[in-house]
C-alpha atoms as a PDB file:
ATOM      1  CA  UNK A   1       6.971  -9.000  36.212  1.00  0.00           C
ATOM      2  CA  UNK A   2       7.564  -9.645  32.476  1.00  0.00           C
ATOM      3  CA  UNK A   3      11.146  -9.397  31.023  1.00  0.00           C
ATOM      4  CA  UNK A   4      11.305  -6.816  27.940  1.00  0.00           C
ATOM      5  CA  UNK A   5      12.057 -10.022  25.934  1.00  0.00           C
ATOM      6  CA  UNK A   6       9.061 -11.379  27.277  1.00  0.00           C
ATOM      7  CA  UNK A   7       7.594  -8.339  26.325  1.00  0.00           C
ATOM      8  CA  UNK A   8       8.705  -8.029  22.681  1.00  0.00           C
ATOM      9  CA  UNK A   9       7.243 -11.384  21.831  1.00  0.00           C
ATOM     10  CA  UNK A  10       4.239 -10.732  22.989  1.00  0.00           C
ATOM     11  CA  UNK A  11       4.001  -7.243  20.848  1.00  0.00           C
ATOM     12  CA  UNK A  12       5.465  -9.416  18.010  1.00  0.00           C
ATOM     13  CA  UNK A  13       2.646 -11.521  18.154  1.00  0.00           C
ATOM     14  CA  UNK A  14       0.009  -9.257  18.344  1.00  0.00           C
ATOM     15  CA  UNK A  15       1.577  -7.184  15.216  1.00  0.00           C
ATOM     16  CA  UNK A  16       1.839 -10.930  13.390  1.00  0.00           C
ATOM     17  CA  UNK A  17      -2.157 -11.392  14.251  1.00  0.00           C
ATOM     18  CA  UNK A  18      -2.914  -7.747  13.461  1.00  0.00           C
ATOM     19  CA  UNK A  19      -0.931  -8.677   9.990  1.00  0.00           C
ATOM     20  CA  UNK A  20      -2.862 -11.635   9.539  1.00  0.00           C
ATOM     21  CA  UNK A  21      -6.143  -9.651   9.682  1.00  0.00           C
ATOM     22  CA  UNK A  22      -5.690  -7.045   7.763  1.00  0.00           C
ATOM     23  CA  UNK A  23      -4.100 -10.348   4.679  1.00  0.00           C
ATOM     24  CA  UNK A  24      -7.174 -11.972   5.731  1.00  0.00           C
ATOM     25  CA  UNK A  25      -9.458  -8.677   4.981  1.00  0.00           C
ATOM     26  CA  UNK A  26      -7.535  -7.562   1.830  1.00  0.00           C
ATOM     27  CA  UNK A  27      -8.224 -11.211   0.171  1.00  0.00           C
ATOM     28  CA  UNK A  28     -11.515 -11.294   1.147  1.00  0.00           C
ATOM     29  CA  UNK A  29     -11.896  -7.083  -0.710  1.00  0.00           C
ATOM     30  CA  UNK A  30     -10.169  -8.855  -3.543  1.00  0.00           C
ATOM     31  CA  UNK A  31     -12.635 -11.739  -3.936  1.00  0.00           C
ATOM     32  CA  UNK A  32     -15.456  -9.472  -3.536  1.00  0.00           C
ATOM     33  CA  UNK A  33     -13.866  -6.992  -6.710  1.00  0.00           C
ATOM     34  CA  UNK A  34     -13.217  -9.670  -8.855  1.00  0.00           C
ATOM     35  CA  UNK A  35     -16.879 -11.314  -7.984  1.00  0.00           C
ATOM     36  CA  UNK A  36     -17.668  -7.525  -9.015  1.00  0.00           C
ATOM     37  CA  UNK A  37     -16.370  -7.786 -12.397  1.00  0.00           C
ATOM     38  CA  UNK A  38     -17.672 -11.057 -12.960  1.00  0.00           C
ATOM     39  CA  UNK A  39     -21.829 -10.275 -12.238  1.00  0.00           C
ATOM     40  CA  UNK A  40     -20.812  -6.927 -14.709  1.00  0.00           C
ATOM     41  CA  UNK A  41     -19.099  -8.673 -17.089  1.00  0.00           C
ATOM     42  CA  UNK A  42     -16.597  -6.018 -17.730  1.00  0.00           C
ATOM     43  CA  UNK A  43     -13.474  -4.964 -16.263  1.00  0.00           C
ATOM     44  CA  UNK A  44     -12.566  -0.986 -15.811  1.00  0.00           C
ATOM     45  CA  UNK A  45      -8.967   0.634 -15.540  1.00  0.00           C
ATOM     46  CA  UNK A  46     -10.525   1.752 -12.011  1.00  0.00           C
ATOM     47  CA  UNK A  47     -11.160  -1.761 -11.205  1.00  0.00           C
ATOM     48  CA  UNK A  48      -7.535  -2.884 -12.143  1.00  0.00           C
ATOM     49  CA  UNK A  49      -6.072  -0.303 -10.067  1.00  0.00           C
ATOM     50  CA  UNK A  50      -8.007  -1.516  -7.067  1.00  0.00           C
ATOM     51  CA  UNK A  51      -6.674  -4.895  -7.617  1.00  0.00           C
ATOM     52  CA  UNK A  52      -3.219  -3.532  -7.655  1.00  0.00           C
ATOM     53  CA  UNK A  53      -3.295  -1.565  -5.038  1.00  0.00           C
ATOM     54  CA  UNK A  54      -4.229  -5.519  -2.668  1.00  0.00           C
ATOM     55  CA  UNK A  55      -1.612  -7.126  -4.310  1.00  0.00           C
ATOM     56  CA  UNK A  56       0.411  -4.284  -2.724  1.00  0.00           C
ATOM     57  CA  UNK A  57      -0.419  -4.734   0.198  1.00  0.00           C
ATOM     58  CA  UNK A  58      -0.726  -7.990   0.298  1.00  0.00           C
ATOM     59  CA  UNK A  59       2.776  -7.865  -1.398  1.00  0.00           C
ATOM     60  CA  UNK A  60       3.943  -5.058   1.760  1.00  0.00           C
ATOM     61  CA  UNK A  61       2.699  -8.029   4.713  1.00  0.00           C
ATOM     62  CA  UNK A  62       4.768 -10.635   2.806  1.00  0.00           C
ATOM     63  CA  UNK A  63       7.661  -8.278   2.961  1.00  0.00           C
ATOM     64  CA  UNK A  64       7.102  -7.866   6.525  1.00  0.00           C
ATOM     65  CA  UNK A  65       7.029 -11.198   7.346  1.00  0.00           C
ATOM     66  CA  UNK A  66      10.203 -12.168   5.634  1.00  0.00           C
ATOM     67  CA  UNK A  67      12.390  -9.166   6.803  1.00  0.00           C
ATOM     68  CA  UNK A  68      10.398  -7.606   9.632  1.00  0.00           C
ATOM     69  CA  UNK A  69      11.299  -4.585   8.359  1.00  0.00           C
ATOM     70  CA  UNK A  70       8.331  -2.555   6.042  1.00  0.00           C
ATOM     71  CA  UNK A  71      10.204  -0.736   3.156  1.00  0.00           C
ATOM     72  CA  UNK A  72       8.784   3.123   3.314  1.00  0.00           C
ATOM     73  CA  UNK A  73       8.268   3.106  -0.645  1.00  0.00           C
ATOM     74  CA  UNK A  74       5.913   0.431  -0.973  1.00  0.00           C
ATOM     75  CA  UNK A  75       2.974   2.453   1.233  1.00  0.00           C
ATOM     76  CA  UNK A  76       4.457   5.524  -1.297  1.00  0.00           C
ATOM     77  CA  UNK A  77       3.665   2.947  -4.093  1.00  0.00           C
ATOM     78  CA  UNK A  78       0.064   2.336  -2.833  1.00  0.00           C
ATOM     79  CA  UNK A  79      -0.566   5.983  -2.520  1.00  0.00           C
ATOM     80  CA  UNK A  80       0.214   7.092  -5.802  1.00  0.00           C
ATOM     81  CA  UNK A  81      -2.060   4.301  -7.256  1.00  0.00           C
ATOM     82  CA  UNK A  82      -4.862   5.190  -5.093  1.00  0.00           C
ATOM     83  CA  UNK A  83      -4.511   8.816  -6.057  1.00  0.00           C
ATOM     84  CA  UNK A  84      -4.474   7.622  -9.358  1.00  0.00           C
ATOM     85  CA  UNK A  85      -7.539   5.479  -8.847  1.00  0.00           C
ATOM     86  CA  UNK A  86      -9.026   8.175  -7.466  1.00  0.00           C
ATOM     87  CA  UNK A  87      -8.477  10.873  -9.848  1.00  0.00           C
ATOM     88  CA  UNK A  88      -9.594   8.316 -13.141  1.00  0.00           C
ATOM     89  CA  UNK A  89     -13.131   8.272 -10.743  1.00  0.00           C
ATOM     90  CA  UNK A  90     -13.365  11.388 -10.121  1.00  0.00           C
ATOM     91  CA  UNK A  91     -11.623  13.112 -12.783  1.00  0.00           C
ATOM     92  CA  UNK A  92     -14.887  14.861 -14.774  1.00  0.00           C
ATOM     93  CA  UNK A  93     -16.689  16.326 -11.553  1.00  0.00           C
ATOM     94  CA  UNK A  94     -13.182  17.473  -9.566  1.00  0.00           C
ATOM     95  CA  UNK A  95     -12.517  20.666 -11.461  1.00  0.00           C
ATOM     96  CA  UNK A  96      -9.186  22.041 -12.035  1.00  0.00           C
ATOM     97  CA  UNK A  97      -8.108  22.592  -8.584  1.00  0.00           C
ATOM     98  CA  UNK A  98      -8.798  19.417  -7.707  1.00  0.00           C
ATOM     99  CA  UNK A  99      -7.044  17.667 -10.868  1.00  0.00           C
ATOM    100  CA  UNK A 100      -3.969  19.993  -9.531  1.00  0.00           C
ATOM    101  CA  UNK A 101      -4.492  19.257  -6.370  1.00  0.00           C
ATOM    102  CA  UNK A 102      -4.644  15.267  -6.393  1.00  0.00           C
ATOM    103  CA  UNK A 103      -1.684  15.379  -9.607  1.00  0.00           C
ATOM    104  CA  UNK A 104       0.559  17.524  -7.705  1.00  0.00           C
ATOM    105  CA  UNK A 105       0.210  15.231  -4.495  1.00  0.00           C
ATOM    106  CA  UNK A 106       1.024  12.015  -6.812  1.00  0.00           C
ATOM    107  CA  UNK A 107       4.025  14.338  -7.765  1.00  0.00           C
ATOM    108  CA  UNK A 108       5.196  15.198  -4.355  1.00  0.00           C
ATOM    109  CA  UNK A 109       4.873  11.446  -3.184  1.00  0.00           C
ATOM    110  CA  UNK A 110       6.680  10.050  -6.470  1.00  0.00           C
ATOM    111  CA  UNK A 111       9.605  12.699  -5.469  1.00  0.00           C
ATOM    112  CA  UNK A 112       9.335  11.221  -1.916  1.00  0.00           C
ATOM    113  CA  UNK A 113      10.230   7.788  -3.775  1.00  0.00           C
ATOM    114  CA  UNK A 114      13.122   9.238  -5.521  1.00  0.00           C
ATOM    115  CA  UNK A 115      14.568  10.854  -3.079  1.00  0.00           C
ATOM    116  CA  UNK A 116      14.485   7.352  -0.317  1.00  0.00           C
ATOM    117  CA  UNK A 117      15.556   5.877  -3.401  1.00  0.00           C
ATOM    118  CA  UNK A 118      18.669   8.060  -4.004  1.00  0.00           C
ATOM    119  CA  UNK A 119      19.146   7.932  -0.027  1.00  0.00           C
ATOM    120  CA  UNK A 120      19.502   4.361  -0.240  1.00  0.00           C
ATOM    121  CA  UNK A 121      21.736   4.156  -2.930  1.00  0.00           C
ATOM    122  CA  UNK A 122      24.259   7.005  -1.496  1.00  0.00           C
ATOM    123  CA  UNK A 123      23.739   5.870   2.193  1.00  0.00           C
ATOM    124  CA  UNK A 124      22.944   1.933   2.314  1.00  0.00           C
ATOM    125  CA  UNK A 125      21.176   0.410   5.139  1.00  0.00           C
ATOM    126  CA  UNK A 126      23.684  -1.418   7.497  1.00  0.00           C
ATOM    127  CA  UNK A 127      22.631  -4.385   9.994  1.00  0.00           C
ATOM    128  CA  UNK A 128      23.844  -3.921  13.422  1.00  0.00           C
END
Protein backbone atom coordinates (compact mmCIF):
# COMPACT_ATOMS: atom_id res chain seq x y z
CA UNK A 1 0.00 0.00 0.00
CA UNK A 2 1.38 3.47 -0.87
CA UNK A 3 2.00 6.06 1.94
CA UNK A 4 0.06 9.51 1.22
CA UNK A 5 3.65 10.88 0.88
CA UNK A 6 4.22 8.35 -1.54
CA UNK A 7 1.19 9.41 -2.95
CA UNK A 8 1.71 13.18 -3.21
CA UNK A 9 4.86 12.72 -5.21
CA UNK A 10 3.51 10.80 -7.51
CA UNK A 11 0.46 13.46 -8.16
CA UNK A 12 3.31 16.06 -8.05
CA UNK A 13 4.85 14.51 -10.82
CA UNK A 14 2.17 13.96 -12.97
CA UNK A 15 0.97 17.81 -12.45
CA UNK A 16 4.97 18.74 -13.24
CA UNK A 17 4.58 16.50 -16.67
CA UNK A 18 1.05 17.79 -17.30
CA UNK A 19 2.90 21.42 -16.82
CA UNK A 20 5.52 20.53 -19.06
CA UNK A 21 3.01 19.74 -21.85
CA UNK A 22 0.89 22.23 -21.87
CA UNK A 23 4.90 24.85 -21.85
CA UNK A 24 5.77 22.49 -24.47
CA UNK A 25 2.31 23.15 -26.54
CA UNK A 26 2.11 26.92 -25.79
CA UNK A 27 5.82 27.40 -27.39
CA UNK A 28 5.17 25.38 -30.09
CA UNK A 29 1.34 27.90 -30.71
CA UNK A 30 3.85 30.67 -30.31
CA UNK A 31 6.29 29.56 -33.02
CA UNK A 32 3.54 28.75 -35.27
CA UNK A 33 1.96 32.75 -34.70
CA UNK A 34 5.04 34.33 -35.14
CA UNK A 35 5.86 31.94 -38.38
CA UNK A 36 2.23 33.46 -39.12
CA UNK A 37 3.29 36.93 -39.17
CA UNK A 38 6.34 36.28 -40.90
CA UNK A 39 4.74 34.40 -44.41
CA UNK A 40 2.10 37.75 -44.04
CA UNK A 41 4.50 40.12 -43.49
CA UNK A 42 2.47 42.13 -41.14
CA UNK A 43 1.72 42.07 -37.61
CA UNK A 44 -2.06 42.85 -36.22
CA UNK A 45 -3.06 44.17 -32.62
CA UNK A 46 -5.03 40.67 -32.67
CA UNK A 47 -1.87 38.94 -33.32
CA UNK A 48 0.01 40.76 -30.41
CA UNK A 49 -2.61 39.93 -28.04
CA UNK A 50 -2.29 36.26 -28.87
CA UNK A 51 1.31 36.46 -28.16
CA UNK A 52 0.59 37.95 -24.84
CA UNK A 53 -1.79 35.97 -23.77
CA UNK A 54 1.48 32.61 -24.16
CA UNK A 55 3.77 34.63 -22.49
CA UNK A 56 1.08 34.49 -19.76
CA UNK A 57 0.87 31.44 -19.51
CA UNK A 58 3.96 30.51 -20.08
CA UNK A 59 4.73 33.27 -17.44
CA UNK A 60 1.66 31.40 -14.94
CA UNK A 61 3.81 27.61 -15.31
CA UNK A 62 7.02 29.47 -14.34
CA UNK A 63 5.21 30.82 -11.37
CA UNK A 64 4.09 27.47 -10.55
CA UNK A 65 7.17 25.95 -10.65
CA UNK A 66 8.95 28.36 -8.43
CA UNK A 67 6.21 28.70 -5.68
CA UNK A 68 3.86 25.79 -6.35
CA UNK A 69 1.31 27.93 -5.68
CA UNK A 70 -0.76 29.51 -9.07
CA UNK A 71 -1.70 33.19 -8.20
CA UNK A 72 -5.72 33.43 -9.08
CA UNK A 73 -5.10 36.87 -11.00
CA UNK A 74 -2.85 35.79 -13.56
CA UNK A 75 -5.70 33.23 -15.29
CA UNK A 76 -7.98 36.73 -14.53
CA UNK A 77 -5.13 38.45 -16.53
CA UNK A 78 -5.38 35.95 -19.47
CA UNK A 79 -9.08 36.27 -19.58
CA UNK A 80 -9.45 39.78 -19.94
CA UNK A 81 -6.88 39.73 -22.85
CA UNK A 82 -8.59 37.01 -24.58
CA UNK A 83 -11.88 38.82 -24.25
CA UNK A 84 -10.14 41.59 -25.53
CA UNK A 85 -8.68 39.61 -28.39
CA UNK A 86 -11.79 38.45 -29.00
CA UNK A 87 -13.90 41.42 -29.09
CA UNK A 88 -11.03 43.49 -31.58
CA UNK A 89 -12.01 40.10 -33.99
CA UNK A 90 -15.18 40.14 -33.67
CA UNK A 91 -16.09 43.55 -32.86
CA UNK A 92 -18.00 44.67 -36.43
CA UNK A 93 -20.29 41.44 -36.79
CA UNK A 94 -21.15 41.06 -32.70
CA UNK A 95 -23.80 43.73 -32.46
CA UNK A 96 -24.47 45.68 -29.45
CA UNK A 97 -25.42 43.01 -27.14
CA UNK A 98 -22.61 41.26 -27.77
CA UNK A 99 -20.06 44.35 -27.47
CA UNK A 100 -22.02 44.68 -23.91
CA UNK A 101 -21.95 41.45 -23.31
CA UNK A 102 -18.10 40.52 -23.86
CA UNK A 103 -17.14 44.48 -22.27
CA UNK A 104 -19.17 43.97 -19.29
CA UNK A 105 -17.57 40.41 -18.67
CA UNK A 106 -13.91 42.08 -19.08
CA UNK A 107 -15.48 44.48 -16.41
CA UNK A 108 -16.71 41.94 -14.01
CA UNK A 109 -13.33 39.92 -14.25
CA UNK A 110 -11.09 43.22 -13.91
CA UNK A 111 -13.33 43.88 -10.57
CA UNK A 112 -12.57 40.21 -9.68
CA UNK A 113 -8.76 41.44 -9.86
CA UNK A 114 -9.37 44.33 -7.67
CA UNK A 115 -11.11 42.94 -5.29
CA UNK A 116 -8.21 39.61 -4.70
CA UNK A 117 -6.06 42.46 -4.98
CA UNK A 118 -7.54 44.54 -2.10
CA UNK A 119 -8.03 41.03 -0.22
CA UNK A 120 -4.46 40.55 -0.32
CA UNK A 121 -3.41 43.71 0.75
CA UNK A 122 -6.00 43.88 3.89
CA UNK A 123 -5.63 40.08 4.63
CA UNK A 124 -1.97 38.82 3.56
CA UNK A 125 -1.28 35.30 2.79
CA UNK A 126 0.51 33.58 5.80
CA UNK A 127 2.77 30.28 5.43
CA UNK A 128 1.93 27.65 7.85
Amino acid sequence: MLSSEQIKSVLIRIEDLGLGLIVLATIVALGQEVWEMVLKARVDLADLLLLFIYLEVIAMVSIYFECHQLPVRIPLFIAIVALARYLILNAKTLGWEGLLATSGAILILAVGVLVIQLSQVKFPYREK
